[in-house]
C-alpha atoms as a PDB file:
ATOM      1  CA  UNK A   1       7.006  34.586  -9.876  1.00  0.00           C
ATOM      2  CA  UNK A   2       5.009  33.412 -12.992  1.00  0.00           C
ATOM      3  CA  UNK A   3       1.807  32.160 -13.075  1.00  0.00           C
ATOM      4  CA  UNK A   4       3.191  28.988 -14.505  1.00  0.00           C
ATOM      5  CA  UNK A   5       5.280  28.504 -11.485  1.00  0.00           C
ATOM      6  CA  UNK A   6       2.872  29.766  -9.271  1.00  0.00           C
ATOM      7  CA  UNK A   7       0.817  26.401 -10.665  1.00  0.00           C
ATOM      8  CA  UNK A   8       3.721  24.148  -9.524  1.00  0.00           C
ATOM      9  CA  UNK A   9       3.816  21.916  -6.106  1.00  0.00           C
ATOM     10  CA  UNK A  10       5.503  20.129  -4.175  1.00  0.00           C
ATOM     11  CA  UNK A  11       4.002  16.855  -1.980  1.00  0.00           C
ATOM     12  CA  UNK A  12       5.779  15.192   0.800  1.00  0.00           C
ATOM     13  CA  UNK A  13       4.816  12.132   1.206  1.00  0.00           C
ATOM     14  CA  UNK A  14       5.637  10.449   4.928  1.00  0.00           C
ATOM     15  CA  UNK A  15       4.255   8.889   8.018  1.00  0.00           C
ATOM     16  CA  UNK A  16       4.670   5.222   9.102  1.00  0.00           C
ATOM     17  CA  UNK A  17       7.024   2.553   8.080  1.00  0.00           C
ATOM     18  CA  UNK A  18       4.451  -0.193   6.639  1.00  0.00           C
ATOM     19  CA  UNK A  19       1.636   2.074   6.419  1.00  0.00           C
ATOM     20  CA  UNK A  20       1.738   2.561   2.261  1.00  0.00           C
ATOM     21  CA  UNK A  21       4.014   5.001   1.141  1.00  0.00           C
ATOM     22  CA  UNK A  22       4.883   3.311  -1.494  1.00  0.00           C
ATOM     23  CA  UNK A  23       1.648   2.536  -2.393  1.00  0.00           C
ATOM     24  CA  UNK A  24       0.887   6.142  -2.348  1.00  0.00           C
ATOM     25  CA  UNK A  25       4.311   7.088  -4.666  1.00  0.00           C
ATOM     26  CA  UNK A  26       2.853   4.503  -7.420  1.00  0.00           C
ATOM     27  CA  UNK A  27      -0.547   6.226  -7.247  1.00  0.00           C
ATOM     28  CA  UNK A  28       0.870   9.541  -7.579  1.00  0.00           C
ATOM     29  CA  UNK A  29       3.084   8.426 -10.466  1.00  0.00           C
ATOM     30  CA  UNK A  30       0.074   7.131 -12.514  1.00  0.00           C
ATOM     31  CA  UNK A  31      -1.350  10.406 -11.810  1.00  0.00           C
ATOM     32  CA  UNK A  32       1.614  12.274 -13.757  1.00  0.00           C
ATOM     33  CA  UNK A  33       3.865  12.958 -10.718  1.00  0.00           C
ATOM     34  CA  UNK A  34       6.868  13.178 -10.823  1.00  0.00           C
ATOM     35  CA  UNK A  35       7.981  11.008  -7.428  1.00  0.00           C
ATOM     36  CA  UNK A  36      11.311  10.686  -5.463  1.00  0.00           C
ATOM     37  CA  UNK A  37      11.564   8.198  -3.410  1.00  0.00           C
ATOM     38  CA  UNK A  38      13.751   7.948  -0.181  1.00  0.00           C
ATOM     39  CA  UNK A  39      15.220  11.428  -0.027  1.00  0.00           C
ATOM     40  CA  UNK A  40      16.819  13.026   2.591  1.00  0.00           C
ATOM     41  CA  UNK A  41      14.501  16.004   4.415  1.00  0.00           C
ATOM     42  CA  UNK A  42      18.328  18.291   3.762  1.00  0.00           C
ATOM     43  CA  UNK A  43      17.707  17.235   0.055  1.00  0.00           C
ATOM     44  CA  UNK A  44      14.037  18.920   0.197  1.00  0.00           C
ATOM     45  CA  UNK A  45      15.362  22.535  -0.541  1.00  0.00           C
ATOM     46  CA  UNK A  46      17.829  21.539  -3.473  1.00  0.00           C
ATOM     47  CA  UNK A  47      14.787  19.363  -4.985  1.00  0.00           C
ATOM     48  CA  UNK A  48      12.117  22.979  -4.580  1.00  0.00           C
ATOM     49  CA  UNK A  49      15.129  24.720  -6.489  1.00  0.00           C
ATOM     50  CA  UNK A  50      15.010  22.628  -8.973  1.00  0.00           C
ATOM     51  CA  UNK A  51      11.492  22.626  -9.537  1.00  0.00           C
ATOM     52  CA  UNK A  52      11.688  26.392 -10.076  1.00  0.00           C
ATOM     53  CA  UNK A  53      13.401  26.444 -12.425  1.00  0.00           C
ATOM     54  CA  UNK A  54      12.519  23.145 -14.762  1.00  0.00           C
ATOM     55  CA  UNK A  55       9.128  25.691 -14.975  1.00  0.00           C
ATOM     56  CA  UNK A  56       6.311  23.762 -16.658  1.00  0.00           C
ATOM     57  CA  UNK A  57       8.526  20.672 -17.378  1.00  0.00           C
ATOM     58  CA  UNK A  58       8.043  19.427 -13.787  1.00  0.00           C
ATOM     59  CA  UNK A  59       4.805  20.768 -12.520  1.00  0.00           C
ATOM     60  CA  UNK A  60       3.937  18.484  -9.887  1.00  0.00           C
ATOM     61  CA  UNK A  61       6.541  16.597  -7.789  1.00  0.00           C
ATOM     62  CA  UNK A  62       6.536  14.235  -4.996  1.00  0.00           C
ATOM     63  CA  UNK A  63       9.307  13.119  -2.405  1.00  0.00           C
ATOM     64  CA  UNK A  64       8.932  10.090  -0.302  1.00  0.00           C
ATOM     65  CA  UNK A  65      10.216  11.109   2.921  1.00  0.00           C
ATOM     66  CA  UNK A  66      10.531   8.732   5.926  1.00  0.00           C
ATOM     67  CA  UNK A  67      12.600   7.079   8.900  1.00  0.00           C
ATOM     68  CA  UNK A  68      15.099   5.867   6.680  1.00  0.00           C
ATOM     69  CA  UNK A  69      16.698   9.440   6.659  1.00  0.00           C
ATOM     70  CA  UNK A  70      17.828   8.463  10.687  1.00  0.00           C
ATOM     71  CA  UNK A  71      19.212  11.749  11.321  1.00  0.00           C
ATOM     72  CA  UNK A  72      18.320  13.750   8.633  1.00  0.00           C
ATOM     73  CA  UNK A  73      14.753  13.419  10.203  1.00  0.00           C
ATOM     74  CA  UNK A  74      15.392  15.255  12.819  1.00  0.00           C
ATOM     75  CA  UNK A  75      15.435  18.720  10.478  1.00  0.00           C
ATOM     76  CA  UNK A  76      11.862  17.640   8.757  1.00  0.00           C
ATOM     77  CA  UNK A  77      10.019  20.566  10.815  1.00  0.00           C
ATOM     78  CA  UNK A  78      12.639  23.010  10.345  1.00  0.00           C
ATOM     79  CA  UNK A  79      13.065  22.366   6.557  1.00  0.00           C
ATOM     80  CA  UNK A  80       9.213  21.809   5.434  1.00  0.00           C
ATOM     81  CA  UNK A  81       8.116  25.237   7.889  1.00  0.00           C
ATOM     82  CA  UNK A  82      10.892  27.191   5.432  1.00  0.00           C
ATOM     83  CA  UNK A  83       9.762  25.796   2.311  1.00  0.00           C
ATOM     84  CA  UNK A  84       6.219  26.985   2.773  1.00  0.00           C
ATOM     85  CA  UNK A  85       7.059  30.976   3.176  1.00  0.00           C
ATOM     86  CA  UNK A  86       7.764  30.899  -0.230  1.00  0.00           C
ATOM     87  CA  UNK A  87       6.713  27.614  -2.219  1.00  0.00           C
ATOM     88  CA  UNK A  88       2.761  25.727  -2.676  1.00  0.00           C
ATOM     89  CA  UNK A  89       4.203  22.765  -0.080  1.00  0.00           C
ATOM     90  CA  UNK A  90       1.760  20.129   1.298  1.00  0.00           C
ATOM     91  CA  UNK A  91       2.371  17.040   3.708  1.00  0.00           C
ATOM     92  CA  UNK A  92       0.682  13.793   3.608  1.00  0.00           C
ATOM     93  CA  UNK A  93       1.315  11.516   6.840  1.00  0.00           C
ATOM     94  CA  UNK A  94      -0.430   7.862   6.545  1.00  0.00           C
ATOM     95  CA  UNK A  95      -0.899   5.846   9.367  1.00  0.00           C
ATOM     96  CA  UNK A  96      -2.163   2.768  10.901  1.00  0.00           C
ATOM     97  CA  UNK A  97      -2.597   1.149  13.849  1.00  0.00           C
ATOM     98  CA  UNK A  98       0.006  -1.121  15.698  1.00  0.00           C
ATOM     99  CA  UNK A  99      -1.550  -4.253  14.952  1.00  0.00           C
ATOM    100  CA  UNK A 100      -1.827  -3.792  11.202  1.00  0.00           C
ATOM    101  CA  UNK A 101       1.671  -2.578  10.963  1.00  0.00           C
ATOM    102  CA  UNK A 102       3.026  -5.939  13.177  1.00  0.00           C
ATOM    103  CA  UNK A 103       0.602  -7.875  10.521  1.00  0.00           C
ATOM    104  CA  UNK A 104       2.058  -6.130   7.590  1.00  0.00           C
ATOM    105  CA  UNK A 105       6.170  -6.671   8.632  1.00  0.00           C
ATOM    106  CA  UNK A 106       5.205 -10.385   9.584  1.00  0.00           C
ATOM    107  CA  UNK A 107       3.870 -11.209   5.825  1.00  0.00           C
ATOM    108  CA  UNK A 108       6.679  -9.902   4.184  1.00  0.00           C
ATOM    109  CA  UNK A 109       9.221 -11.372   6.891  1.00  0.00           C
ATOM    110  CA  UNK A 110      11.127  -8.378   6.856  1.00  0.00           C
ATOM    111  CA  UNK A 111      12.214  -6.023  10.453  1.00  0.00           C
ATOM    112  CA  UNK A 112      11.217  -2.515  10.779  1.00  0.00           C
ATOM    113  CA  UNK A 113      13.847   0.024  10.582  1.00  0.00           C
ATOM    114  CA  UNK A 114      14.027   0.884  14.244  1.00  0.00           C
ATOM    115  CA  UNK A 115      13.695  -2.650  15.705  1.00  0.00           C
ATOM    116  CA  UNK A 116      17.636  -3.118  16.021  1.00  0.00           C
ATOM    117  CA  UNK A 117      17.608  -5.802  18.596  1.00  0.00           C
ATOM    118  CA  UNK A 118      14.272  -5.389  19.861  1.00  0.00           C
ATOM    119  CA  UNK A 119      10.521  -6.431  18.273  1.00  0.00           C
ATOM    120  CA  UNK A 120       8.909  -5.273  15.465  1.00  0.00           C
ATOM    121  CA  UNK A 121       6.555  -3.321  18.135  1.00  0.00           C
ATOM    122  CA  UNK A 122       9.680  -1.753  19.503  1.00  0.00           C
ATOM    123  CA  UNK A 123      10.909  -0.525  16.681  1.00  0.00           C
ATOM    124  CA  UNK A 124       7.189   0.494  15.718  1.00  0.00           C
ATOM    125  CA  UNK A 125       6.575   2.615  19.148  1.00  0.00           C
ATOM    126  CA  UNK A 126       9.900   4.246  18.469  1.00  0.00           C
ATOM    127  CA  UNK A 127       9.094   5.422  15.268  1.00  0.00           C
ATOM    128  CA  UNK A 128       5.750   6.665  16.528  1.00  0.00           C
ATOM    129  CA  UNK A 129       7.254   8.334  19.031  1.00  0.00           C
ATOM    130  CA  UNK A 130       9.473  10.013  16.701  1.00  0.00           C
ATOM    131  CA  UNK A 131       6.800  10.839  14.448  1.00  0.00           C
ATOM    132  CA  UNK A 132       4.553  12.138  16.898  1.00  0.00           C
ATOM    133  CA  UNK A 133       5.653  16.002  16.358  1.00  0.00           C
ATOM    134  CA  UNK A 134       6.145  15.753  12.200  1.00  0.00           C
ATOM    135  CA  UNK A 135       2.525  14.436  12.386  1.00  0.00           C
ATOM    136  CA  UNK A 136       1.034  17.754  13.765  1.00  0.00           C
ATOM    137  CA  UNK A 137       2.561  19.725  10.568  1.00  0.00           C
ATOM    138  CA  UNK A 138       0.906  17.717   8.101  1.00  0.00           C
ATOM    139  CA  UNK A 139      -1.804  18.713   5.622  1.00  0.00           C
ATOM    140  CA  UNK A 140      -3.378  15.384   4.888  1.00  0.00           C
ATOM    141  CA  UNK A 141      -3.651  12.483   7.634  1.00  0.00           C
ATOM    142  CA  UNK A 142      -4.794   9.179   6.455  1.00  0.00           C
ATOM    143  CA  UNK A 143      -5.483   6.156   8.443  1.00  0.00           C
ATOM    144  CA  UNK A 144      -4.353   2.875   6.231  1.00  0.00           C
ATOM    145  CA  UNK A 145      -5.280   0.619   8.457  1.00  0.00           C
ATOM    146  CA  UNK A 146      -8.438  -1.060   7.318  1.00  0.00           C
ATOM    147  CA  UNK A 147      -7.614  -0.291   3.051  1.00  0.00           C
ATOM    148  CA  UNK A 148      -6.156  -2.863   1.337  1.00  0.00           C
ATOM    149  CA  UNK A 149      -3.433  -1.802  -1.140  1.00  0.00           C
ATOM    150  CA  UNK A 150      -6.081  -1.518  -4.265  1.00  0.00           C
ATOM    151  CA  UNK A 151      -8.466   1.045  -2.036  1.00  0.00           C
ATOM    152  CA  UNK A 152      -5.329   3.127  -1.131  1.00  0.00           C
ATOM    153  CA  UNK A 153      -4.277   3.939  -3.816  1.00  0.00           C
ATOM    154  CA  UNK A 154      -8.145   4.621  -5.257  1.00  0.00           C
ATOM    155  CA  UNK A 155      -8.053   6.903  -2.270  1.00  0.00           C
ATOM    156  CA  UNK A 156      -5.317   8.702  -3.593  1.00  0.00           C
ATOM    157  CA  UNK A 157      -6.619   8.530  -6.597  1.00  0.00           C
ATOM    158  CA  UNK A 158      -9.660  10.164  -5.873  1.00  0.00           C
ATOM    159  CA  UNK A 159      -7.922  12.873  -3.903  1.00  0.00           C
ATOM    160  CA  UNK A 160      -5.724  14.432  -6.345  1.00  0.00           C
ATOM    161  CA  UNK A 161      -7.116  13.617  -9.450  1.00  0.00           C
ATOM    162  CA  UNK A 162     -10.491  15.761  -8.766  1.00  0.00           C
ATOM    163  CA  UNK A 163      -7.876  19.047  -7.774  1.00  0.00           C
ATOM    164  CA  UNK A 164      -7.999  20.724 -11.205  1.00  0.00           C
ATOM    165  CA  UNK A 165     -11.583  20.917 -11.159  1.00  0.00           C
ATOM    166  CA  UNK A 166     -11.721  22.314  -7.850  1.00  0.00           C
ATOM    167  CA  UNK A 167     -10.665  24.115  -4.901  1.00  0.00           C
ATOM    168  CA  UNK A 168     -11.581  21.376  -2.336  1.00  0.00           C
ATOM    169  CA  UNK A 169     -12.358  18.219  -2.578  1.00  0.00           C
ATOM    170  CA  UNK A 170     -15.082  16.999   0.512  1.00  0.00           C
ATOM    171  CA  UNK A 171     -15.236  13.211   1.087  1.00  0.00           C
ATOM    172  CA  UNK A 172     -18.856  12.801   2.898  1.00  0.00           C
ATOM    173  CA  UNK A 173     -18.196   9.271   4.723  1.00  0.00           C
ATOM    174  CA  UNK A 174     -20.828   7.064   6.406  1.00  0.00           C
ATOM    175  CA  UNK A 175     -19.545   4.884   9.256  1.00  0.00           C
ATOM    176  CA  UNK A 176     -20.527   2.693  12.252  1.00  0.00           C
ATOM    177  CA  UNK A 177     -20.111   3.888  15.942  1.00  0.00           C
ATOM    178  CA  UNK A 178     -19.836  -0.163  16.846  1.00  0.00           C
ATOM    179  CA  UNK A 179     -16.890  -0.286  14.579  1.00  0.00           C
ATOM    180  CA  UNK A 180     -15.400   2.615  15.698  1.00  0.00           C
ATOM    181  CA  UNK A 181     -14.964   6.233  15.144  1.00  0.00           C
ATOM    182  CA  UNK A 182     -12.526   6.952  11.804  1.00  0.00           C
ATOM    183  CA  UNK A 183      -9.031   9.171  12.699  1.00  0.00           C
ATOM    184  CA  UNK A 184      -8.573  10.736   9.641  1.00  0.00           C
ATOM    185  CA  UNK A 185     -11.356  12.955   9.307  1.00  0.00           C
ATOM    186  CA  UNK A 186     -12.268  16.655   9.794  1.00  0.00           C
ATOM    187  CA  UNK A 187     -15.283  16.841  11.232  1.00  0.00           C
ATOM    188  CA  UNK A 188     -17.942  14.418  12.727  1.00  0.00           C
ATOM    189  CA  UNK A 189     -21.737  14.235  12.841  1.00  0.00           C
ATOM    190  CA  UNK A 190     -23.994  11.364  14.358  1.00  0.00           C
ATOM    191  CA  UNK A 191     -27.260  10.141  13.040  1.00  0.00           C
ATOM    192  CA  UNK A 192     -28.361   8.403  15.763  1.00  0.00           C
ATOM    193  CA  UNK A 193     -31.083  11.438  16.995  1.00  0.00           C
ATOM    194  CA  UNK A 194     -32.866   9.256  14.253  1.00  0.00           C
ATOM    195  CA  UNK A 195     -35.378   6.213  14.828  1.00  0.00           C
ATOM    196  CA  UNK A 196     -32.874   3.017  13.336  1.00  0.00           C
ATOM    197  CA  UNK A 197     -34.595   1.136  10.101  1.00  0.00           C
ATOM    198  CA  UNK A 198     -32.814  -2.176  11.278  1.00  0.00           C
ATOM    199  CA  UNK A 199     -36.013  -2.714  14.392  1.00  0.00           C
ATOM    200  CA  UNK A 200     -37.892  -2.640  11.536  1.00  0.00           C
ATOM    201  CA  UNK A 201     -38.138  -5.908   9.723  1.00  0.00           C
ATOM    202  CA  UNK A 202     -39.547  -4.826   6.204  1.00  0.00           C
ATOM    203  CA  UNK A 203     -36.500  -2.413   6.409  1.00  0.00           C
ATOM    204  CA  UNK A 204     -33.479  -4.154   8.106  1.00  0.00           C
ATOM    205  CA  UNK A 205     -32.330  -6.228   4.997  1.00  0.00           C
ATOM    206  CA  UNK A 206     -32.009  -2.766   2.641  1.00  0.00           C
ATOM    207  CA  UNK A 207     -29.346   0.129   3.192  1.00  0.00           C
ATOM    208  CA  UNK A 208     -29.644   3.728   3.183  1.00  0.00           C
ATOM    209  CA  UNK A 209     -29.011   3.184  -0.481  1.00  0.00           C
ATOM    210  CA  UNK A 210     -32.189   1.940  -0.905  1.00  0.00           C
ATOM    211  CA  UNK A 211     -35.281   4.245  -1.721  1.00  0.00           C
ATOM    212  CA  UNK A 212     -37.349   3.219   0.726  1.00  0.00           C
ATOM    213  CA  UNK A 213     -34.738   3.784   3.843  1.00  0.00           C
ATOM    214  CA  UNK A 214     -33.620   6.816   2.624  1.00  0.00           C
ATOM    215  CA  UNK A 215     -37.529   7.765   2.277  1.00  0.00           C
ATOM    216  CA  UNK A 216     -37.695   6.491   5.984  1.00  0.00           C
ATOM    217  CA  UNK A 217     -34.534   8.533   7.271  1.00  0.00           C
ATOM    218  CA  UNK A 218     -35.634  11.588   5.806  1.00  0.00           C
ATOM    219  CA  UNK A 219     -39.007  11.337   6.583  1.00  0.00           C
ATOM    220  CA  UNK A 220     -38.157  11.798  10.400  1.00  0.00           C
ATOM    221  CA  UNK A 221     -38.813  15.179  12.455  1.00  0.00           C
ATOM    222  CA  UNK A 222     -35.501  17.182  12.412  1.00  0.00           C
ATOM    223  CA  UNK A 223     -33.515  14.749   9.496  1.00  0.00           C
ATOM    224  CA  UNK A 224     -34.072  17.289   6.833  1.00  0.00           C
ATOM    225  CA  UNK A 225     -33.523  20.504   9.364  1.00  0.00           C
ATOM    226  CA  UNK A 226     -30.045  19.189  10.457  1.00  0.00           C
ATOM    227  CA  UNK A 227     -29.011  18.572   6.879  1.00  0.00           C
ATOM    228  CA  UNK A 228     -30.263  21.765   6.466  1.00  0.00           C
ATOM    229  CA  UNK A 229     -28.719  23.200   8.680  1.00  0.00           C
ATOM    230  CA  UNK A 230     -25.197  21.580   8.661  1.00  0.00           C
ATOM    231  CA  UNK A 231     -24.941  22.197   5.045  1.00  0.00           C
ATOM    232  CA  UNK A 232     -25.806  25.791   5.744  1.00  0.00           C
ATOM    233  CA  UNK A 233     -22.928  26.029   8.769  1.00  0.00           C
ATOM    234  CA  UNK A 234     -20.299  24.001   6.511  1.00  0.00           C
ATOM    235  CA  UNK A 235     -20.188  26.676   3.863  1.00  0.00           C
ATOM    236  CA  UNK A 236     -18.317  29.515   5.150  1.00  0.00           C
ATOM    237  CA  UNK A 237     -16.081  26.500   6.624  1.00  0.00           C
ATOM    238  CA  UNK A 238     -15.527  25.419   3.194  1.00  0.00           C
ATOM    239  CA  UNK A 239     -14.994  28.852   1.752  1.00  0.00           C
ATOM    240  CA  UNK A 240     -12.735  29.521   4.709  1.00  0.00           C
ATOM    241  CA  UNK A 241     -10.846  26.051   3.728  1.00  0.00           C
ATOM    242  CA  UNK A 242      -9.717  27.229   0.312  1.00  0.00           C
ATOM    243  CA  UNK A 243      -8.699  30.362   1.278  1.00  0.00           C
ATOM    244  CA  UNK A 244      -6.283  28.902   4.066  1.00  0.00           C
ATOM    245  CA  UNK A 245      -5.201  26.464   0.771  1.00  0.00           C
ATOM    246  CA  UNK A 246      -6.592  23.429   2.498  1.00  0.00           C
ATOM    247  CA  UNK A 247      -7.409  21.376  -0.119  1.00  0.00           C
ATOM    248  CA  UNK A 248      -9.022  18.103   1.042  1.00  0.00           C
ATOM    249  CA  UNK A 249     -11.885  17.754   3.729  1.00  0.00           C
ATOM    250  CA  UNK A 250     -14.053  14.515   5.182  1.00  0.00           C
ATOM    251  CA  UNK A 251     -16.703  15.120   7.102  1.00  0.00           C
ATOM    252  CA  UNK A 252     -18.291  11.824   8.781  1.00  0.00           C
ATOM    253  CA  UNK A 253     -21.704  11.050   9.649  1.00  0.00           C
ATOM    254  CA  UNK A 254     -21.826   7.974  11.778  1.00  0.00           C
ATOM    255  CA  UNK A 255     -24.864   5.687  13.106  1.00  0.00           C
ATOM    256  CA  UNK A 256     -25.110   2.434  14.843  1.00  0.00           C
ATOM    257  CA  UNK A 257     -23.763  -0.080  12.251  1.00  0.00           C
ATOM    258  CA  UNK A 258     -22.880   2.480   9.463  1.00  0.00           C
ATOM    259  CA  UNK A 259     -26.143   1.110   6.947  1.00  0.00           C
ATOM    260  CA  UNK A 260     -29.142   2.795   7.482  1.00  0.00           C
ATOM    261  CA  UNK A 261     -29.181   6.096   8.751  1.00  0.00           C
ATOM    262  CA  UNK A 262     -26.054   7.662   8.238  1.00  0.00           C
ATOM    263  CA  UNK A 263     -26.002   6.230   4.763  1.00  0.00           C
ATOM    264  CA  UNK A 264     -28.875   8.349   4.027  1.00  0.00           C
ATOM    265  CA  UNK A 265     -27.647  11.191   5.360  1.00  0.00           C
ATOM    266  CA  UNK A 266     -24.521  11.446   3.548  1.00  0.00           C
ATOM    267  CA  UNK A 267     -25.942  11.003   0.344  1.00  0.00           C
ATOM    268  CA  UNK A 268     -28.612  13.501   1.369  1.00  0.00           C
ATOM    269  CA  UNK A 269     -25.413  15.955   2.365  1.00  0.00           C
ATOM    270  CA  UNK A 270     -23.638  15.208  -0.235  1.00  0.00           C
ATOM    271  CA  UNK A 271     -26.501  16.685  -2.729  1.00  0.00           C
ATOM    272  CA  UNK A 272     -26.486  20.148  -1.050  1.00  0.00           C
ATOM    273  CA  UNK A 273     -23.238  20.969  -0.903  1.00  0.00           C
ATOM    274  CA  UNK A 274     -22.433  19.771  -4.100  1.00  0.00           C
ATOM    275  CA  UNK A 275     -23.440  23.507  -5.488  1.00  0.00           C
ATOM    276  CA  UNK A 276     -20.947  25.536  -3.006  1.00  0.00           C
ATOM    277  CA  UNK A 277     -18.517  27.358  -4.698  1.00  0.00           C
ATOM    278  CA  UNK A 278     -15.160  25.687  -5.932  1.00  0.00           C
ATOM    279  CA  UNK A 279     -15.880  22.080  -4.131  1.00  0.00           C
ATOM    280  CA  UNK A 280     -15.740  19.013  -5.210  1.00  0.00           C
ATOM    281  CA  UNK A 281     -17.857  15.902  -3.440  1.00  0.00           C
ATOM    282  CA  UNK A 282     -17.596  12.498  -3.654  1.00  0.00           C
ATOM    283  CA  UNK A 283     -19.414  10.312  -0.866  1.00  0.00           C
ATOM    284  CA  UNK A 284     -18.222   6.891   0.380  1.00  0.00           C
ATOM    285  CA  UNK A 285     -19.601   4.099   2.809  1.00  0.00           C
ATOM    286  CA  UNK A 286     -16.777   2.981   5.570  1.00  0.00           C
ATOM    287  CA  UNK A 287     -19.032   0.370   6.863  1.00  0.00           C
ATOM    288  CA  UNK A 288     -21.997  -0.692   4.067  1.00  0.00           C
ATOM    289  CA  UNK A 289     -20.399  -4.202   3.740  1.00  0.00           C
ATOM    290  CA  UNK A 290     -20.142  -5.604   7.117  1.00  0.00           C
ATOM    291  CA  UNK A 291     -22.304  -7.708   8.780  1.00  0.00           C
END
């Protein structure tokens, strides 16, 4: 194999009905993919063929794979497992939860795929169901649920874009405990060892943004040794990463209300491991808005 096909790939792009692939197919378009939409998983093999051999003139393509294949769906594992002995293959599943997806059909007053006679939450637990087992072979898991269209396909955006500069790209996410823990991440750490700036009133009104909360954070016995010290224990996980080909990791840090503390510890993460070999960091804030 060349080392101009070697630098070809292939993205399949699946997961729930309602929960953005096509969202994700535009986003990957405006990136300079090449996207099919629809395609049977039988058609998956044909399409890798003719990757190979359009060489450079396709380097990057994308098939939108989902429920609508009815029994071709039922070969997905089979078909993606034998694609990846011999071709770069990776698997995006998006998600969300049961009452976004019933919010999403309802605006656009149309019936999920697998609701035949049923409701649109029958037709959504079946295809859940279904899903369950093509969801454990995927590379990339991401939870739609609380991203508008704009910030999914920034998300996307922000994944793939970033790739040629590196070998993994980290997300470092802040988030609130109270507004629950997020589903598609890697690994999860919790601030909340740390005194919380909001009992204090000259601090409450600021974020962890803010010099003097970050100051604050930091300031506390065992803040900087566990950044420290996580930083130093996430290396060889990272290294370890891009050697296994993974190419996308979030690690969380969560806190009471996702402002103060864990906010200042992401950033403060973010800085060290910014210098580890062949990664990539951008940090974002889950929870910074809310009230």
């Amino acid at each position: 194999m060349t080392a101009e096909i070697e630098k070809q790939e292939v993205l399949i792009v699946t997961g729930m009905s309602g929960a953005g692939r096509s969202t994700v197919a535009n986003a990957l378009e405006d990136l300079d993919w090449y996207v099919v939409d629809n395609l049977p998983p039988q058609m998956l093999r044909p399409l890798v063929d003719l990757v190979e051999r359009a060489g450079s003139t396709l380097p990057k393509i994308a098939a939108v794979v989902d429920i609508r294949g009815r029994e071709f769906f039922s070969d997905f594992q089979e078909i993606v497992q034998s694609l990846r002995s011999g071709t770069q293959v990776r698997v995006i599943f998006l998600e969300a939860r049961d009452d976004v997806l019933v919010r999403r059909f309802e605006s656009v007053r149309r019936p999920h795929p697998l609701q035949g006679d049923g409701t649109l939450l029958d037709g959504i637990t079946a295809e859940r169901t279904r899903l369950a087992a093509v969801r454990e072979v995927c590379d990339i898991v991401i939870d739609t649920s609380d991203l508008n269209i704009h910030q999914l396909a920034t998300t996307i955006t922000e994944r793939f874009a970033a790739e040629d500069a590196a070998g993994l790209q980290v997300t470092i996410l802040s988030f609130g405990f109270k507004y629950g823990v997020p589903t598609d991440v890697d690994m999860i750490a919790d601030a909340r060892f740390l005194p919380n700036p909001f009992w204090i009133p000259e601090l409450r009104a600021f974020t962890g943004q803010d010099p003097q909360v970050s100051d604050f954070v930091l300031s506390q016995p065992g803040a900087r040794d566990f950044i420290a010290h996580y930083s130093a224990a996430l290396e060889p996980v990272f290294a370890g990463y891009q050697r296994e080909n993974k190419r996308h990791a979030t690690i969380a840090i969560g806190c009471t209300g996702g402002k103060h503390r864990s906010v200042a510890m992401a950033k403060e993460l973010a800085s060290l491991i910014q210098g580890f070999p062949g990664v990539a960091v951008s940090v974002k804030h889950r929870d910074l808005g809310r009230e």
